[in-house]
Protein backbone atom coordinates (compact mmCIF):
# COMPACT_ATOMS: atom_id res chain seq x y z
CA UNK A 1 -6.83 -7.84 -19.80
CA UNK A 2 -6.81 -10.12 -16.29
CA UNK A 3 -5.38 -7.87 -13.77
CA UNK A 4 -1.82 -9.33 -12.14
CA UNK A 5 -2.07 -11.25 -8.91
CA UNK A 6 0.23 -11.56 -6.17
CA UNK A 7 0.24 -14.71 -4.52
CA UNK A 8 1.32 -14.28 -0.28
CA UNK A 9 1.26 -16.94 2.24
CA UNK A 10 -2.50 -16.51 4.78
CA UNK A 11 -2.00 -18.49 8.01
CA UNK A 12 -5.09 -18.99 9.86
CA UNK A 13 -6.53 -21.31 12.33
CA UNK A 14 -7.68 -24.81 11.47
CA UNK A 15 -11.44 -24.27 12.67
CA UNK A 16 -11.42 -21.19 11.05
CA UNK A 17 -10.18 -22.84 7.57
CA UNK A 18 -12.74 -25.82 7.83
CA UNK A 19 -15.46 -23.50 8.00
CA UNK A 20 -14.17 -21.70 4.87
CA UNK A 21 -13.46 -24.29 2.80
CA UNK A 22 -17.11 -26.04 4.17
CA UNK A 23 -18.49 -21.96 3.03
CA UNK A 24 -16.34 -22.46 -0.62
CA UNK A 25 -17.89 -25.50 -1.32
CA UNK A 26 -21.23 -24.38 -1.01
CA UNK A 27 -21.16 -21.58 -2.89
CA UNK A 28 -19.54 -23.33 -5.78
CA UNK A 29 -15.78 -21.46 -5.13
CA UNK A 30 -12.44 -22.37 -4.80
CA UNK A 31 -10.88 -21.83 -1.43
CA UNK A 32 -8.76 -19.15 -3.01
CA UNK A 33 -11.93 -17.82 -4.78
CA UNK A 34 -13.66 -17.82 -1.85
CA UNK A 35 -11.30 -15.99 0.28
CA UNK A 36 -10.90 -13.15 -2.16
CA UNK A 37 -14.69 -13.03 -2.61
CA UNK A 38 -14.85 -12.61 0.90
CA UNK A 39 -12.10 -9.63 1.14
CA UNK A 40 -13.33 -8.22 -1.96
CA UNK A 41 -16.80 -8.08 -0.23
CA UNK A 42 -15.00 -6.07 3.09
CA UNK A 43 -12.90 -3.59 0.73
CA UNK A 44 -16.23 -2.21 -0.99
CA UNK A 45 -18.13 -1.87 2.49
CA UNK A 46 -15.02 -0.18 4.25
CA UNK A 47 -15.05 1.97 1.07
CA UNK A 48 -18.85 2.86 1.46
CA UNK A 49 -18.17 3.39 4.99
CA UNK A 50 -15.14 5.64 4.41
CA UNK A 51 -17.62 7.77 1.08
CA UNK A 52 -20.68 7.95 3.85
CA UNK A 53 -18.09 9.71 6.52
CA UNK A 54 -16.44 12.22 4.42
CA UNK A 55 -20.17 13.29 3.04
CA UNK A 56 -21.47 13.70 6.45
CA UNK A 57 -18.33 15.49 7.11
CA UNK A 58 -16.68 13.01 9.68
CA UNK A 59 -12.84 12.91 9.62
CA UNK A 60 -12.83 9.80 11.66
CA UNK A 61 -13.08 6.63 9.93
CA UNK A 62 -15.22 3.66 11.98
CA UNK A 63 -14.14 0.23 11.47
């Protein structure tokens, strides 16, 4: 079962878009698919990040 997706306006700036879409086309994506690749990608590391500080006992979260 596909999980449900919200759909949300992103404004960002114009250089910044041309790169993505340059980055997208590349690597075979849609911009969409690209852009969640790319959060998808900073969610698990920030998660790793988060696991690595509470099991060295750190309370503070970096990042």
């Amino acid at each position: 079962m596909m999980a449900e997706r919200k759909a949300f306006l992103l404004r960002v700036d114009a250089e910044l878009l041309k790169e993505l879409e340059a980055w997208a086309q590349q690597e075979l994506r849609s911009l969409n698919g690209q852009i969640e690749y790319l959060l998808r990608q900073a969610v698990q590391q920030r998660r790793r990040r988060l696991q690595q500080n509470r099991d060295a006992g750190s309370e503070r979260p970096t990042g």
